[in-house]
C-alpha atoms as a PDB file:
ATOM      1  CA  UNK A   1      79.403  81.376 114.216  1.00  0.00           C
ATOM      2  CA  UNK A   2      82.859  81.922 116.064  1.00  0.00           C
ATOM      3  CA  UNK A   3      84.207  84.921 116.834  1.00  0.00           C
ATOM      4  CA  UNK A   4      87.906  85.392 115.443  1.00  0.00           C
ATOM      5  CA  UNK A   5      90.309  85.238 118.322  1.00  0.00           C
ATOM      6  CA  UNK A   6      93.081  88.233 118.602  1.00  0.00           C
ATOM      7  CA  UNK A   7      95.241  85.186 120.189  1.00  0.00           C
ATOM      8  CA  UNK A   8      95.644  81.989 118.696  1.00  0.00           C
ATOM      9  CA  UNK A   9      96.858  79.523 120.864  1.00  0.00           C
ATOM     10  CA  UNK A  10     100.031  77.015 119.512  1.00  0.00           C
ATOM     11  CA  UNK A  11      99.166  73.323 119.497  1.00  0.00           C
ATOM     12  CA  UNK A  12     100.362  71.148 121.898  1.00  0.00           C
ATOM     13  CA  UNK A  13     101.166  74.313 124.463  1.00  0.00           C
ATOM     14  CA  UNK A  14     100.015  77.110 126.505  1.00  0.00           C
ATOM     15  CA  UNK A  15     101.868  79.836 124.877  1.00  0.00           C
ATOM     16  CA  UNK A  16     100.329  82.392 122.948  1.00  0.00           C
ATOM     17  CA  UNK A  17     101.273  84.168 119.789  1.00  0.00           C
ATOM     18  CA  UNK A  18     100.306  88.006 120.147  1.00  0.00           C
ATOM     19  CA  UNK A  19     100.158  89.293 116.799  1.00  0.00           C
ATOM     20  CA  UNK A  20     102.624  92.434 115.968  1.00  0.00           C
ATOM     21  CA  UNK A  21     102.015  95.094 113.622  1.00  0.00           C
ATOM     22  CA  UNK A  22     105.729  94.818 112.322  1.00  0.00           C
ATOM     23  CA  UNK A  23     106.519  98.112 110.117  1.00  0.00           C
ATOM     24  CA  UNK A  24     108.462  97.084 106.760  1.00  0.00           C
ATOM     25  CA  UNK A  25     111.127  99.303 104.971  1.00  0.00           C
ATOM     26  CA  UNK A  26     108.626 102.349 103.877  1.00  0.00           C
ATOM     27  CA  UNK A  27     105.494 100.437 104.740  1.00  0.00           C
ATOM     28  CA  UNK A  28     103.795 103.877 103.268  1.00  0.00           C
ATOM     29  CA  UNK A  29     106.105 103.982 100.475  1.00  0.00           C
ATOM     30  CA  UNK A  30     108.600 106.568  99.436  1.00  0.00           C
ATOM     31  CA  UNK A  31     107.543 109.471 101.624  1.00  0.00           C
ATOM     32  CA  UNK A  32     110.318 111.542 101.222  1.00  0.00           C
ATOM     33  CA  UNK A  33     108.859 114.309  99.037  1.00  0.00           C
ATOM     34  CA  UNK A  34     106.402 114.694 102.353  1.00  0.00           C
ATOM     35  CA  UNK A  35     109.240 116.770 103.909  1.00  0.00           C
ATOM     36  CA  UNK A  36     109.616 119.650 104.785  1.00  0.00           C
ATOM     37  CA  UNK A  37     112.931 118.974 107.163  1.00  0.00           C
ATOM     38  CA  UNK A  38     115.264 116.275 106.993  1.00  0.00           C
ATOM     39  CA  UNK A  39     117.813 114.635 109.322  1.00  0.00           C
ATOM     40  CA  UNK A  40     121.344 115.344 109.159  1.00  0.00           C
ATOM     41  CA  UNK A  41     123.532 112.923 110.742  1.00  0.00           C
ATOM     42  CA  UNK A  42     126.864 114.324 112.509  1.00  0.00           C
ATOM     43  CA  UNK A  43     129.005 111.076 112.447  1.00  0.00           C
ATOM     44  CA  UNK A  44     131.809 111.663 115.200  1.00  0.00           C
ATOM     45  CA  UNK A  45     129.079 112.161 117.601  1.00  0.00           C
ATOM     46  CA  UNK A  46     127.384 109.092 117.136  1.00  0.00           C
ATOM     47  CA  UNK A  47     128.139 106.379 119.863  1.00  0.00           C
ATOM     48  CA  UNK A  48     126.483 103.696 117.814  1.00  0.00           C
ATOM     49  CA  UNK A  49     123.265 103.245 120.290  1.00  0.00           C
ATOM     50  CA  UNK A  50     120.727 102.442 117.383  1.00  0.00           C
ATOM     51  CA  UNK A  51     117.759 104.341 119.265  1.00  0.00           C
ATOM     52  CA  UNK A  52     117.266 105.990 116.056  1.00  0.00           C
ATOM     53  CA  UNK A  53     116.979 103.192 113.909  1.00  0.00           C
ATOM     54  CA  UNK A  54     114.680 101.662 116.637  1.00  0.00           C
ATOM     55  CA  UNK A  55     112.246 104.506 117.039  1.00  0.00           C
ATOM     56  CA  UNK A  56     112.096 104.954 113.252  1.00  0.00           C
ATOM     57  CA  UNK A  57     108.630 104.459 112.157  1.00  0.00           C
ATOM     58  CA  UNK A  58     109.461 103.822 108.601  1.00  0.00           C
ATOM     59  CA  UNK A  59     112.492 101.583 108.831  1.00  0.00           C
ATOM     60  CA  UNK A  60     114.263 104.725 107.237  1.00  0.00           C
ATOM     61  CA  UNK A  61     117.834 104.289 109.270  1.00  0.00           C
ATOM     62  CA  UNK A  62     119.902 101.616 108.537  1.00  0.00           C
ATOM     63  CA  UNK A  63     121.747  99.506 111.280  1.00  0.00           C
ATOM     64  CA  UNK A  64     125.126 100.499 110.001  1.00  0.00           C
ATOM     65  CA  UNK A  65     128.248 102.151 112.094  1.00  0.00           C
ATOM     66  CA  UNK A  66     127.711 104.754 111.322  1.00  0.00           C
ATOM     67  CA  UNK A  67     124.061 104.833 110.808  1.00  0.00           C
ATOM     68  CA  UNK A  68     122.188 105.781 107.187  1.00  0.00           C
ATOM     69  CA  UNK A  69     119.745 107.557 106.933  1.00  0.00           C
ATOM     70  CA  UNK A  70     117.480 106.547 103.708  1.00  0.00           C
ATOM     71  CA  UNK A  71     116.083 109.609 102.596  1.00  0.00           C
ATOM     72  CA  UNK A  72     113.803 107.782 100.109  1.00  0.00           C
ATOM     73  CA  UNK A  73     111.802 106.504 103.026  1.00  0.00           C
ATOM     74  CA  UNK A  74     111.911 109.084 105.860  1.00  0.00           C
ATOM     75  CA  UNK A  75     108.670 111.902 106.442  1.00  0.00           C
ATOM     76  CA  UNK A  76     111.102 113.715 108.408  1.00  0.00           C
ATOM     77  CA  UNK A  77     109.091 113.279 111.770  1.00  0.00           C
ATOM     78  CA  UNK A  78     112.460 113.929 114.062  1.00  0.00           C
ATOM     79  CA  UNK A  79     111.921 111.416 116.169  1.00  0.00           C
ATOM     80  CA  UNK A  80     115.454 109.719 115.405  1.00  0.00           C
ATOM     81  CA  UNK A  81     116.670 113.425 116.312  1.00  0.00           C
ATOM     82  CA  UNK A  82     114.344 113.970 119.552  1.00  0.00           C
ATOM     83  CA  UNK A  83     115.487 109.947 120.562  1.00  0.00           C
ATOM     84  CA  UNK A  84     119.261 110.652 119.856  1.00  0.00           C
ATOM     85  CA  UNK A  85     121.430 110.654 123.399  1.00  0.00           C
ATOM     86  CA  UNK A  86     124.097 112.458 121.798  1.00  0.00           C
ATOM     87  CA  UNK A  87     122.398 114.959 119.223  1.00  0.00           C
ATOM     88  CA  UNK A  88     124.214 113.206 116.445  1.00  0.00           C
ATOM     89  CA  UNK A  89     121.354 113.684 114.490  1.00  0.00           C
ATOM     90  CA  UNK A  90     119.892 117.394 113.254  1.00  0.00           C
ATOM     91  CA  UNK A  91     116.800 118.512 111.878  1.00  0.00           C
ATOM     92  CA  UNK A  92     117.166 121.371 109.184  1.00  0.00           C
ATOM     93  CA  UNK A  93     114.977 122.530 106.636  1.00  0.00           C
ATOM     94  CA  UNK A  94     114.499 120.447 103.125  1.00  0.00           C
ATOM     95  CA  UNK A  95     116.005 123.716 101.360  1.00  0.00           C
ATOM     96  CA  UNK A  96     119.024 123.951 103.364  1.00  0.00           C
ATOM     97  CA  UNK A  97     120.580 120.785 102.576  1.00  0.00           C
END
């Protein structure tokens, strides 16, 4: 019996296709009542980088100028905050907002 390959090989070729786990808007569904702090975008000091939207491990930021945040989607995990270069985006507790 053959052993499943993590590779499979294209015909014809020597390339490879390596397999990517490829998160989809809210892969674990709507998460957002998970929070307990949420991201507050400050517009005027976004610079449009998209290292939010890129380190967003639910897809929750949309690629928009300037960006939205989809609070449907997002755990509130920071990491858009924590990748930011400018601080354009805060934390602050669920309650506040």
């Amino acid at each position: 019996m053959a052993t499943p390959n993590t590779f499979s090989k294209k015909k014809k070729t020597s390339e490879y296709v390596i397999p990517l786990n490829v998160p989809t808007e809210g892969e674990a569904g709507e998460t957002g009542t998970w929070r307990a702090l949420r991201p507050v975008l400050i517009p005027e000091k976004c610079i449009g980088c998209f290292n939010c939207w890129l380190f967003c491990p639910e897809i929750a930021i949309k690629k928009t100028n300037p960006i939205e945040i989809d609070l449907r989607f997002c755990k509130g995990c920071g990491i858009c905050a924590m990748e930011c270069p400018t601080k354009a985006i805060k934390m602050v507790k669920e309650e506040e907002e």
